[in-house]
PDB file of N, CA and C in Angstrom:
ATOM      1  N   UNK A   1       4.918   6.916 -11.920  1.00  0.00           N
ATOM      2  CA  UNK A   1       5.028   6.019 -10.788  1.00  0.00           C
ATOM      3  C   UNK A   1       6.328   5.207 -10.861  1.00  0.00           C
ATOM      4  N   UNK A   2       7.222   4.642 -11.945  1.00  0.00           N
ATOM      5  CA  UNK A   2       7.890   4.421 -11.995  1.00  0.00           C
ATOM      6  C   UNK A   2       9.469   4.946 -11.745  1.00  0.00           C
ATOM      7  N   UNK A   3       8.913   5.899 -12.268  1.00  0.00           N
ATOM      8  CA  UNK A   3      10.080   7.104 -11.802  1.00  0.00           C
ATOM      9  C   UNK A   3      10.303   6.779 -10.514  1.00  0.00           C
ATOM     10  N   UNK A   4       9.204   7.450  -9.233  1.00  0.00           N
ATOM     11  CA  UNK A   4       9.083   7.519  -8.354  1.00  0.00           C
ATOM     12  C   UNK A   4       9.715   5.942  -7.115  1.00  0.00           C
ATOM     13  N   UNK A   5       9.398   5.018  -7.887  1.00  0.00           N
ATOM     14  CA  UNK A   5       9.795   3.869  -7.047  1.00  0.00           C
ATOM     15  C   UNK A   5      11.331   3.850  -7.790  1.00  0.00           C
ATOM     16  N   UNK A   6      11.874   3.779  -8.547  1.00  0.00           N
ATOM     17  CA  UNK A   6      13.291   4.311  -8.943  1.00  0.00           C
ATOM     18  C   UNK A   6      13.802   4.829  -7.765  1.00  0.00           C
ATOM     19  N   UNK A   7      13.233   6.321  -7.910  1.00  0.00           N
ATOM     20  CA  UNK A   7      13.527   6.780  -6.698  1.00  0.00           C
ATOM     21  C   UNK A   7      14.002   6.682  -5.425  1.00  0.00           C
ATOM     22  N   UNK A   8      12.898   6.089  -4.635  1.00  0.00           N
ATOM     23  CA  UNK A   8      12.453   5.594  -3.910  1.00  0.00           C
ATOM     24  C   UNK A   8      13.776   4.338  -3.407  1.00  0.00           C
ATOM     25  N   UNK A   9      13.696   3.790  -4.575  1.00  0.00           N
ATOM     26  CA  UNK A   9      15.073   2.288  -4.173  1.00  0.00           C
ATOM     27  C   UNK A   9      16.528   2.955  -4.074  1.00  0.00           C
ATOM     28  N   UNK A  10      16.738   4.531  -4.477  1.00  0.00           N
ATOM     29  CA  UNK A  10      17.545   5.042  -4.428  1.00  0.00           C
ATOM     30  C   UNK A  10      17.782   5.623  -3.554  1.00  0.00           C
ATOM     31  N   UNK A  11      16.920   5.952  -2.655  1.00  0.00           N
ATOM     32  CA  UNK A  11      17.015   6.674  -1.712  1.00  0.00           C
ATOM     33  C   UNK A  11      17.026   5.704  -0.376  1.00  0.00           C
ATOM     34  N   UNK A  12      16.834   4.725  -0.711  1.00  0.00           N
ATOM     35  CA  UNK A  12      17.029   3.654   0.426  1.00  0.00           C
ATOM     36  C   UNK A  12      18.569   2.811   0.460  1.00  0.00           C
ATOM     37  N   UNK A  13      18.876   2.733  -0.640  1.00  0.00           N
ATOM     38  CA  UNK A  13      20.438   2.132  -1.002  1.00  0.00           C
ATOM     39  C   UNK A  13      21.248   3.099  -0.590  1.00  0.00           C
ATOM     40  N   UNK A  14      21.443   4.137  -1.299  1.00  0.00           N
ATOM     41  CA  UNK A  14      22.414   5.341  -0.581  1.00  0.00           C
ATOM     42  C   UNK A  14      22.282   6.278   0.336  1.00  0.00           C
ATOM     43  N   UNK A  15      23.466   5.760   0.982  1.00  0.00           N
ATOM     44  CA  UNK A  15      23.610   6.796   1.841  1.00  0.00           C
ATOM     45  C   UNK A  15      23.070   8.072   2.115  1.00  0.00           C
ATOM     46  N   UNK A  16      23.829   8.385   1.498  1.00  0.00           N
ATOM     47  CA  UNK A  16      24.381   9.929   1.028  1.00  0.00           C
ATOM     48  C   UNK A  16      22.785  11.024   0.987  1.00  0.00           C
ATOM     49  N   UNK A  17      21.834   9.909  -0.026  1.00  0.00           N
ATOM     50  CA  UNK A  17      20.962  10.709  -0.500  1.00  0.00           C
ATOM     51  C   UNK A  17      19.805  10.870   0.719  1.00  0.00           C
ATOM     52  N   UNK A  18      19.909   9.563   1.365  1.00  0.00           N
ATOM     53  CA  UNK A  18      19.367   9.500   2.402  1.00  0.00           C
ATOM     54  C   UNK A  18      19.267  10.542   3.818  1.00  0.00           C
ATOM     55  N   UNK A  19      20.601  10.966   3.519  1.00  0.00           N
ATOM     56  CA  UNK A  19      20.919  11.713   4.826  1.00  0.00           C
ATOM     57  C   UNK A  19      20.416  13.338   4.045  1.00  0.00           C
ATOM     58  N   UNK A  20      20.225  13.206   2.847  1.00  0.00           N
ATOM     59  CA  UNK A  20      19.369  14.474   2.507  1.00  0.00           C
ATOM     60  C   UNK A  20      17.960  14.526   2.600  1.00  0.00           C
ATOM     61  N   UNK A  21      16.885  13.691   2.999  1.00  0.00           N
ATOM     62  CA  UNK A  21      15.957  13.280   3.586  1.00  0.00           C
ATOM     63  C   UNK A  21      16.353  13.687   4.889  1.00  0.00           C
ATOM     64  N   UNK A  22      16.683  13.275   5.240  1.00  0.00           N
ATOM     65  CA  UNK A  22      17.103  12.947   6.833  1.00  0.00           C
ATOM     66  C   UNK A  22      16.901  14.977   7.666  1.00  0.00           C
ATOM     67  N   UNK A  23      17.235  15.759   6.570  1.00  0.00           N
ATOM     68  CA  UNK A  23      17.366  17.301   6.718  1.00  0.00           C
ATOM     69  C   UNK A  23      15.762  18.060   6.421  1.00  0.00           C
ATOM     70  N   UNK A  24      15.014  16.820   5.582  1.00  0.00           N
ATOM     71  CA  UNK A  24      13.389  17.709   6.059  1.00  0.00           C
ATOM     72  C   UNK A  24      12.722  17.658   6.898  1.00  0.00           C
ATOM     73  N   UNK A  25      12.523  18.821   7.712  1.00  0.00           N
ATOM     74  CA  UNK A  25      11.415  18.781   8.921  1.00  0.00           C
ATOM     75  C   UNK A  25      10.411  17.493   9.046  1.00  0.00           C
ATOM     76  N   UNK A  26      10.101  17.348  10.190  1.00  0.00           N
ATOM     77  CA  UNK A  26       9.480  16.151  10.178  1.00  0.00           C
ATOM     78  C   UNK A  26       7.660  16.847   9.744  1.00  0.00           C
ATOM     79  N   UNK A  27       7.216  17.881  10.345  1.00  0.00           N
ATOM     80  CA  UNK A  27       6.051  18.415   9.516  1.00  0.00           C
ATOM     81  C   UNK A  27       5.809  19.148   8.231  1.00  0.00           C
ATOM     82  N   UNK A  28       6.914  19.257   7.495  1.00  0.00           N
ATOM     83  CA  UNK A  28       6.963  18.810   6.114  1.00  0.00           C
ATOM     84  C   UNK A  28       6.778  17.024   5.482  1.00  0.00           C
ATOM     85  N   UNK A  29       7.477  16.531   5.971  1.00  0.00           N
ATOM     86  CA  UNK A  29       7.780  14.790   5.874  1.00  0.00           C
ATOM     87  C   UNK A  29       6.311  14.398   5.879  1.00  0.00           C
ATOM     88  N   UNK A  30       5.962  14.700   6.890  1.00  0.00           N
ATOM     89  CA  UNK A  30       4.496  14.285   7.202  1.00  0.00           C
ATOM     90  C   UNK A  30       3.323  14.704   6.363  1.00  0.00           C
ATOM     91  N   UNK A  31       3.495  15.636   5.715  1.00  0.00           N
ATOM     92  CA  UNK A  31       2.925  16.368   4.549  1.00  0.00           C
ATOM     93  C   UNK A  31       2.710  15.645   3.372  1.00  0.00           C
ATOM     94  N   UNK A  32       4.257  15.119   3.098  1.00  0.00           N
ATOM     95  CA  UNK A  32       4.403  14.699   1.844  1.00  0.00           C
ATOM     96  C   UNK A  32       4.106  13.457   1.902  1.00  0.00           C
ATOM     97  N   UNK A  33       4.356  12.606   3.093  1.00  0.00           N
ATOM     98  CA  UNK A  33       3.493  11.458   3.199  1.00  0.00           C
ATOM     99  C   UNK A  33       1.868  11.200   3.197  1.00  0.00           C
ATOM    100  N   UNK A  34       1.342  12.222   3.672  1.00  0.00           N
ATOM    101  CA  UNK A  34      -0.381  12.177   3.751  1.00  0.00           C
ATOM    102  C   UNK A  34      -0.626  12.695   2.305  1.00  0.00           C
ATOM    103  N   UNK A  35       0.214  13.154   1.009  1.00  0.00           N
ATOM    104  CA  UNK A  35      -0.228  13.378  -0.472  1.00  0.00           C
ATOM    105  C   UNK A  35       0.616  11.879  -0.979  1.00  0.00           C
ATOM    106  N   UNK A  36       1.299  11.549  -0.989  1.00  0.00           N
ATOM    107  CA  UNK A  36       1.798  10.422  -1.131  1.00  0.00           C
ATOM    108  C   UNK A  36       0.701   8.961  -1.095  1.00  0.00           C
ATOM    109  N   UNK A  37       0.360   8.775   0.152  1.00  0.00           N
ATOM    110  CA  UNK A  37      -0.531   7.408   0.545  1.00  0.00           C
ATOM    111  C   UNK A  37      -1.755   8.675  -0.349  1.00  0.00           C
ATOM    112  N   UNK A  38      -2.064   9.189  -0.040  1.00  0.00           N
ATOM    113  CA  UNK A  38      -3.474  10.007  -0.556  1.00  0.00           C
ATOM    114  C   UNK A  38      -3.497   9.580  -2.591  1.00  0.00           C
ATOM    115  N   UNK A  39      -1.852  10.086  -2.835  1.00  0.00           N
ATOM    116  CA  UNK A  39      -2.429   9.111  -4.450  1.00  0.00           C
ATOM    117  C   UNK A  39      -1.964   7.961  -4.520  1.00  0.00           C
ATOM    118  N   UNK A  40      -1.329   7.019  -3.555  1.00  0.00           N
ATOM    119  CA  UNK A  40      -1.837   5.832  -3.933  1.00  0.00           C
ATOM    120  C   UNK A  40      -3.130   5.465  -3.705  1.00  0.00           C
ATOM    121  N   UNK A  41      -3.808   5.714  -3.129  1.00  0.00           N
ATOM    122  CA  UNK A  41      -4.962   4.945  -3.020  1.00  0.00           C
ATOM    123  C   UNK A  41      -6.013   5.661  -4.236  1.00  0.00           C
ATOM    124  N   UNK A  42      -5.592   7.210  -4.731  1.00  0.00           N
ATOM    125  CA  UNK A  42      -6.300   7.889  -5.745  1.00  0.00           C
ATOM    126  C   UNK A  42      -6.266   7.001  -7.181  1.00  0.00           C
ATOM    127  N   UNK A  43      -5.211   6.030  -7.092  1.00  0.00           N
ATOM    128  CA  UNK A  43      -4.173   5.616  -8.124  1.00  0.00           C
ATOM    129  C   UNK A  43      -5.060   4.300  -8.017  1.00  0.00           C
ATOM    130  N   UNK A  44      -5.208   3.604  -7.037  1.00  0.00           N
ATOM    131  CA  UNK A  44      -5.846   2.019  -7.014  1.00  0.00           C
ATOM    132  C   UNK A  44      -7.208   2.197  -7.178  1.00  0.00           C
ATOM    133  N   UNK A  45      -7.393   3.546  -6.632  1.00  0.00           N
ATOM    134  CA  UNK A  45      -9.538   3.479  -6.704  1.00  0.00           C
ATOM    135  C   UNK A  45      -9.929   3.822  -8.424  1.00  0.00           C
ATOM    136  N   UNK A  46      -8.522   4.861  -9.460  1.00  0.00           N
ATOM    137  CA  UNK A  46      -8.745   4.803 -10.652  1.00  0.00           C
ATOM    138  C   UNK A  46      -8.843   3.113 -11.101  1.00  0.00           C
ATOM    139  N   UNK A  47      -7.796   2.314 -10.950  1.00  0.00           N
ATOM    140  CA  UNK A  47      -7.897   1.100 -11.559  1.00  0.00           C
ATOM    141  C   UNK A  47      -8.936   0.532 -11.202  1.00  0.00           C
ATOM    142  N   UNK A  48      -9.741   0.274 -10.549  1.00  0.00           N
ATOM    143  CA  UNK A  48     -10.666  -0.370 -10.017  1.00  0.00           C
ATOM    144  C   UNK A  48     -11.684  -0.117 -11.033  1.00  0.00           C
ATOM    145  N   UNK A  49     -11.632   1.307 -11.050  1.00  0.00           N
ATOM    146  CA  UNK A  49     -12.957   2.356 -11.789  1.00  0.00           C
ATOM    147  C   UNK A  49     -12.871   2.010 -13.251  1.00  0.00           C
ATOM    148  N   UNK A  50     -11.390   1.696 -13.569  1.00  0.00           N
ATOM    149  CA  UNK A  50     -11.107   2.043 -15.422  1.00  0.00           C
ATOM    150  C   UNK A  50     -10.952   0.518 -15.401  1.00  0.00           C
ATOM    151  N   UNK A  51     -10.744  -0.697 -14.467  1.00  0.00           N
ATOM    152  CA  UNK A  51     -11.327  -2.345 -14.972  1.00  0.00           C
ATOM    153  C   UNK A  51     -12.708  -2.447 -14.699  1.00  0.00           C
ATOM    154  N   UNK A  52     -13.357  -1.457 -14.156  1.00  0.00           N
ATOM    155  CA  UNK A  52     -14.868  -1.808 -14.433  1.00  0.00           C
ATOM    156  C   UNK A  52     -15.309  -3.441 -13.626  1.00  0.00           C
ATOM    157  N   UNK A  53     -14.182  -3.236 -12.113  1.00  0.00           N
ATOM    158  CA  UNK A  53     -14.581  -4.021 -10.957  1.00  0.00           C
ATOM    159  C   UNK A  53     -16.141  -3.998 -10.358  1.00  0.00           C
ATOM    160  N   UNK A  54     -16.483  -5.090 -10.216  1.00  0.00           N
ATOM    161  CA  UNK A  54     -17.875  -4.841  -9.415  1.00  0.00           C
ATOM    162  C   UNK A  54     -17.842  -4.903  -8.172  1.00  0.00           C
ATOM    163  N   UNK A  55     -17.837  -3.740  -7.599  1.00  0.00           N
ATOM    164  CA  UNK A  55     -17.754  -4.405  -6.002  1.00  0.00           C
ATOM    165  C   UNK A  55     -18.643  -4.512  -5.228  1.00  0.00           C
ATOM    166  N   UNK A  56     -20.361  -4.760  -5.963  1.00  0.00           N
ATOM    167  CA  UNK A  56     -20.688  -5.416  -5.099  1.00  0.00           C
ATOM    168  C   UNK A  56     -21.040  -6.958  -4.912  1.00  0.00           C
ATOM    169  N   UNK A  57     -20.122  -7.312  -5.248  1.00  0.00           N
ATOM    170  CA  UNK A  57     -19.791  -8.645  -5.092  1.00  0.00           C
ATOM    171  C   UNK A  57     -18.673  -8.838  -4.284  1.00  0.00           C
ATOM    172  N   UNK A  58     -19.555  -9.918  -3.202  1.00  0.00           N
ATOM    173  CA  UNK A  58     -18.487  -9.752  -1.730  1.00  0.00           C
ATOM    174  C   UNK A  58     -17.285 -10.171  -1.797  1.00  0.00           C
ATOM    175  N   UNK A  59     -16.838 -11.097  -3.003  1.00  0.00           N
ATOM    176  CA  UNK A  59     -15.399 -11.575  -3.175  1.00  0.00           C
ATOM    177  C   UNK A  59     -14.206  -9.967  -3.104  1.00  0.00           C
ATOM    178  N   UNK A  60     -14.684  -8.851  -4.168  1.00  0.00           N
ATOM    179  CA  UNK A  60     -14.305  -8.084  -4.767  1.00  0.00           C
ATOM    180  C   UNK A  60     -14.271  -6.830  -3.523  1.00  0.00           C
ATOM    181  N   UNK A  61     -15.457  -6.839  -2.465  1.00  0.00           N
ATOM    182  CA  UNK A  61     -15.950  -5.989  -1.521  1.00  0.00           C
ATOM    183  C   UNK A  61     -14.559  -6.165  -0.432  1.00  0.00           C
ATOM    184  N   UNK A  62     -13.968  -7.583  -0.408  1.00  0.00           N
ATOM    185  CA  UNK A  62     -13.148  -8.274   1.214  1.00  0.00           C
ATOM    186  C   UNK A  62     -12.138  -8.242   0.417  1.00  0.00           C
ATOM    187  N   UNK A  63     -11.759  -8.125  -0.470  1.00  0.00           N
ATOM    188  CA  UNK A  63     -10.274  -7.852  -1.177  1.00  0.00           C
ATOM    189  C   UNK A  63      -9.581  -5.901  -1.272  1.00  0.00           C
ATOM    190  N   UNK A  64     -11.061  -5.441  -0.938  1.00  0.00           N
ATOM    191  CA  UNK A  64     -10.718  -3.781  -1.096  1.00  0.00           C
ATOM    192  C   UNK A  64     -10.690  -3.449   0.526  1.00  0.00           C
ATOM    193  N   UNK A  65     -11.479  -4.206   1.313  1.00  0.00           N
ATOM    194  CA  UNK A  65     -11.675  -4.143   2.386  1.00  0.00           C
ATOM    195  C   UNK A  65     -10.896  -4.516   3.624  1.00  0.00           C
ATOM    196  N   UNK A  66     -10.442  -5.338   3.438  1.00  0.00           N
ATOM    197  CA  UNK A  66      -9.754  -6.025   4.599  1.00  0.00           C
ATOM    198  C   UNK A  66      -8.258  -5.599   4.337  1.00  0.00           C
ATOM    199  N   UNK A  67      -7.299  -5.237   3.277  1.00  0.00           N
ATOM    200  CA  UNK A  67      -6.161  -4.553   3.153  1.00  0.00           C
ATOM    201  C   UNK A  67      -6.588  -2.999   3.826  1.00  0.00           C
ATOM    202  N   UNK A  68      -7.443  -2.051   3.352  1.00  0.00           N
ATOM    203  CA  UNK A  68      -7.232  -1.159   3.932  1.00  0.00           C
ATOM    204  C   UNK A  68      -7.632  -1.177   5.501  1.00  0.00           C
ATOM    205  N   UNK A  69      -8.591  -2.093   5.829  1.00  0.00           N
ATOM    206  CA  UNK A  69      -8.608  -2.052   7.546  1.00  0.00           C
ATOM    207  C   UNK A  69      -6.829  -2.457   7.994  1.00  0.00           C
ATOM    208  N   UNK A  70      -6.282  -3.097   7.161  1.00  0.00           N
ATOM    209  CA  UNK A  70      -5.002  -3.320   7.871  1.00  0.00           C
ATOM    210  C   UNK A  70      -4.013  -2.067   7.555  1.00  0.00           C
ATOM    211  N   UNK A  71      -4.204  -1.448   6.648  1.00  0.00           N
ATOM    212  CA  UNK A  71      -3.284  -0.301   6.187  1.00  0.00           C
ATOM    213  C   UNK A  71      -3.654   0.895   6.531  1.00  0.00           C
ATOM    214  N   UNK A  72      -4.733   0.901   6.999  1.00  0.00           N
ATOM    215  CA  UNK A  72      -5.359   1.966   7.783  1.00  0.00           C
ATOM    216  C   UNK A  72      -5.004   2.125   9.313  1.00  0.00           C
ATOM    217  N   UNK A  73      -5.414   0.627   9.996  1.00  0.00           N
ATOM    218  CA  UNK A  73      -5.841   0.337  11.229  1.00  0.00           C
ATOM    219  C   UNK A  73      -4.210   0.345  11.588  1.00  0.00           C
ATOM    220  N   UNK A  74      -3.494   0.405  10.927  1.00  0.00           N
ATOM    221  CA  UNK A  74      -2.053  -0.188  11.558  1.00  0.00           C
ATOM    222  C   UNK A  74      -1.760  -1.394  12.300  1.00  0.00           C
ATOM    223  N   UNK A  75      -2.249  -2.233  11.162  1.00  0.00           N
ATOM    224  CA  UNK A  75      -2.027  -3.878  11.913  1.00  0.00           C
ATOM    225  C   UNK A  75      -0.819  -4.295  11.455  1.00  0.00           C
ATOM    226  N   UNK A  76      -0.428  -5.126  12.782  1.00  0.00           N
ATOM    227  CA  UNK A  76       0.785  -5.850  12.304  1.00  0.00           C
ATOM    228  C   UNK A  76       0.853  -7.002  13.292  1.00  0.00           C
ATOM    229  N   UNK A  77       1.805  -7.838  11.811  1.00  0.00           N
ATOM    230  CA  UNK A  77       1.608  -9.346  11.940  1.00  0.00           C
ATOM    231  C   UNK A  77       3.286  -9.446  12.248  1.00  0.00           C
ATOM    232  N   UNK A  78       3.286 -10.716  13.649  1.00  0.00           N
ATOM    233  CA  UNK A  78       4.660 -10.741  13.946  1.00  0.00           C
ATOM    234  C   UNK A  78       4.208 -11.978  14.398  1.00  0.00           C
ATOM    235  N   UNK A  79       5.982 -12.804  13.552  1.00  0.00           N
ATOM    236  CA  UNK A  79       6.014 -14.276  14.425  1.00  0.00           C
ATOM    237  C   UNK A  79       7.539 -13.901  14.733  1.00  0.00           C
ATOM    238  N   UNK A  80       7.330 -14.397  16.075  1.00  0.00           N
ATOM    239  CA  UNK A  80       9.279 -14.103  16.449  1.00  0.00           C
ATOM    240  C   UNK A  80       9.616 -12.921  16.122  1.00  0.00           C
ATOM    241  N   UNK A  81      10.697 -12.855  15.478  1.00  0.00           N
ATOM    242  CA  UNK A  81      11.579 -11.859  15.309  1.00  0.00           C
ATOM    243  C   UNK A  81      10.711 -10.828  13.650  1.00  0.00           C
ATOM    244  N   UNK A  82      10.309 -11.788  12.849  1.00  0.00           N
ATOM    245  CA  UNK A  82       9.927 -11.372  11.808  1.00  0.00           C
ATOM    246  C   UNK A  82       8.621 -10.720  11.858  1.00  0.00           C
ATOM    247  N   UNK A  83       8.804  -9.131  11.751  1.00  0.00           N
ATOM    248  CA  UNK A  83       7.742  -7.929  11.975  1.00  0.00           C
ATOM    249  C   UNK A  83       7.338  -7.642  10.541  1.00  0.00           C
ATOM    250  N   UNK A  84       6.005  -7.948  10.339  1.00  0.00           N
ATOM    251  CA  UNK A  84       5.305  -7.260   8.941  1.00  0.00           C
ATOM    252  C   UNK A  84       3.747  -6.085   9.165  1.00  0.00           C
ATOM    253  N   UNK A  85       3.420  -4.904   8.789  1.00  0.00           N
ATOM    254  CA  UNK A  85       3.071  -4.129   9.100  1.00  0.00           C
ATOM    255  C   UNK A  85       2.755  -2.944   7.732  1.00  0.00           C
ATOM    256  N   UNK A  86       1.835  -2.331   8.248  1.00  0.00           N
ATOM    257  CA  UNK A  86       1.482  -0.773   7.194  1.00  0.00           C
ATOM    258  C   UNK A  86       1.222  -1.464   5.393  1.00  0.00           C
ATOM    259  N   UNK A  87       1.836  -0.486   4.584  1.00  0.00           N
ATOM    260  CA  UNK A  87       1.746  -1.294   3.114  1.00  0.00           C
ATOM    261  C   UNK A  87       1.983  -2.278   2.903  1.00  0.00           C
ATOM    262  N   UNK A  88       3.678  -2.885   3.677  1.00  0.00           N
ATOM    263  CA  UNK A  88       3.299  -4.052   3.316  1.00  0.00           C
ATOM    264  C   UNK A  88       2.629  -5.296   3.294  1.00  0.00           C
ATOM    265  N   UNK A  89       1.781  -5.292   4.610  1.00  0.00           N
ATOM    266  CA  UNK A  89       1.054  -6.118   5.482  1.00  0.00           C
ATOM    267  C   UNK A  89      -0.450  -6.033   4.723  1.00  0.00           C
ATOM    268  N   UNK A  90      -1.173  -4.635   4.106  1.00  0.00           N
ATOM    269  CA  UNK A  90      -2.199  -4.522   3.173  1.00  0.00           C
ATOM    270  C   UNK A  90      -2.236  -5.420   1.854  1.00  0.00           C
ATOM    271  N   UNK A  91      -0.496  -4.554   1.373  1.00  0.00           N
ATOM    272  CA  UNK A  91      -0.337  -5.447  -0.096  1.00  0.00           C
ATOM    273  C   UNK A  91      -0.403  -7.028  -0.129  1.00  0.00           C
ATOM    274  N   UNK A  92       0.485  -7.682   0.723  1.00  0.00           N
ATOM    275  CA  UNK A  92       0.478  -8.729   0.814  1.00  0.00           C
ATOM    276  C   UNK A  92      -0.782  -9.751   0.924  1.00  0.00           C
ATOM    277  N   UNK A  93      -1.502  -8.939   2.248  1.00  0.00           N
ATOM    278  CA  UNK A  93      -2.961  -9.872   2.753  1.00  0.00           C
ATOM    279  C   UNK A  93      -4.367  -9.594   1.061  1.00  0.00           C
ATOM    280  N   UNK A  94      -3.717  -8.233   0.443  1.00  0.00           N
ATOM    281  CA  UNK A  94      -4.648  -8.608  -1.139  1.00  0.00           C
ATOM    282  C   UNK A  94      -4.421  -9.764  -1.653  1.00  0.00           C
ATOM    283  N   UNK A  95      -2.982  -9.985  -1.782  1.00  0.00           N
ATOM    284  CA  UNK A  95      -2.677 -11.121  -3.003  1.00  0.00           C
ATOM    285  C   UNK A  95      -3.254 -12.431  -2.482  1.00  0.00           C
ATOM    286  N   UNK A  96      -3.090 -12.735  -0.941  1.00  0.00           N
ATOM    287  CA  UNK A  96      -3.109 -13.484  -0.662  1.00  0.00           C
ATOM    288  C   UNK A  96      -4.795 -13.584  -0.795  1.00  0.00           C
ATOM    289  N   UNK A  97      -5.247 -12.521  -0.572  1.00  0.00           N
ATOM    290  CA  UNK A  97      -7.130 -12.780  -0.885  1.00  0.00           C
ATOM    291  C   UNK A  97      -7.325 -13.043  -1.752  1.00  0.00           C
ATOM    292  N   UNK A  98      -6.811 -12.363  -2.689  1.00  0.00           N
ATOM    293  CA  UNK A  98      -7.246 -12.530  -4.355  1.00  0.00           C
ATOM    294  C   UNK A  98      -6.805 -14.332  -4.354  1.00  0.00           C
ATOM    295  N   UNK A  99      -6.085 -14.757  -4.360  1.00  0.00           N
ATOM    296  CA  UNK A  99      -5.627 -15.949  -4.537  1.00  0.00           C
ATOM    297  C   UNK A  99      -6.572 -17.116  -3.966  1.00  0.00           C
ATOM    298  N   UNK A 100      -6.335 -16.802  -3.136  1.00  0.00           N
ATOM    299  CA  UNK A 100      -7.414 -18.134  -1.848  1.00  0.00           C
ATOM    300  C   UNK A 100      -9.047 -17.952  -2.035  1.00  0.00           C
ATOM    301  N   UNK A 101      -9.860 -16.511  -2.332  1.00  0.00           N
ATOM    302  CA  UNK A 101     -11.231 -16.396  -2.129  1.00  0.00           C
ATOM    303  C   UNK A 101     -12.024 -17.020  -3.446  1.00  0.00           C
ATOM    304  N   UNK A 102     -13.045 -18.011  -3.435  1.00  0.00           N
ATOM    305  CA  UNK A 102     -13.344 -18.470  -4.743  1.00  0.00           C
ATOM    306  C   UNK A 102     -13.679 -17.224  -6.032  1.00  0.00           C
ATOM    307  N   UNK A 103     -13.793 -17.607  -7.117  1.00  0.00           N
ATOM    308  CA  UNK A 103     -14.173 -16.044  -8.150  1.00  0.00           C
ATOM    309  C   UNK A 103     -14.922 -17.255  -8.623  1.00  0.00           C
ATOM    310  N   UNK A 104     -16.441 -16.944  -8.918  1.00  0.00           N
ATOM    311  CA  UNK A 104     -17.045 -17.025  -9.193  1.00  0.00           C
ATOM    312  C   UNK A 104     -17.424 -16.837 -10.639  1.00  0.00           C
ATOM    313  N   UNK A 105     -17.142 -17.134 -11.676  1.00  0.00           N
ATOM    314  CA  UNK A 105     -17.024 -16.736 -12.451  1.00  0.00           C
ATOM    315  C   UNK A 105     -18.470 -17.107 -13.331  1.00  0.00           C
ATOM    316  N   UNK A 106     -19.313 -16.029 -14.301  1.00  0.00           N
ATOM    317  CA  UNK A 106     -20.525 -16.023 -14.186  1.00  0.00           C
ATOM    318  C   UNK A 106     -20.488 -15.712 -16.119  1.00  0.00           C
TER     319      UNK A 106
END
C-alpha cells in the first residue's frame, strides 16, 4: 500500500507520467478503479476484523456507516467555492466521528 500511494503522488506531480495514464481506455480505467476501491474497502473490513472491533455497538456501527453512505452515495459537501466529495468526504466525516461520538468505555 505504500508503494502504491508513492505512486499515486507521482503520478499526480508529473506531468509526463500522467499523460501516460491519460493513454488508457477509459473501460480499462474503470476496471482498475472498481478493483482498486474494491481492496480498499477489502483492506479496512480486514482491520476491523484483525482489531477485533465490535460493531454492534452503535458508536462503532455510525462510524462504518455513515462514511460509506457518503462514499458510496456520492455526497458532496460545498461551501462557496470549496468542493469536498467521494474518499475524501468519507475519510474525513470518519475522523471527524470517531472524534466527536462518546466511546464508552466499559
Amino acid at each position: 500500500m505504500t508503494w502504491a500511494a508513492i505512486c499515486a503522488i507521482l503520478f499526480a506531480f508529473v506531468g509526463k507520467l500522467n499523460a501516460v495514464l491519460a493513454t488508457i481506455p477509459v473501460p480499462v480505467m474503470g476496471g482498475i478503479m472498481i478493483l482498486l476501491f474494491g481492496i480498499i474497502a477489502s483492506v479496512g473490513i480486514g482491520n476491523i476484523v484483525r482489531g477485533k472491533v465490535d460493531m454492534s455497538k452503535p458508536r462503532n456501527m455510525v462510524i462504518a456507516a455513515v462514511p460509506l453512505g457518503f462514499g458510496i452515495g456520492g455526497m458532496i459537501f460545498q461551501a462557496g467555492s470549496f468542493k469536498l466529495g467521494g474518499i475524501a468526504l468519507a475519510g474525513i466525516s470518519a475522523v471527524i466521528l470517531n472524534l466527536i461520538l462518546p466511546n464508552n468505555k466499559e
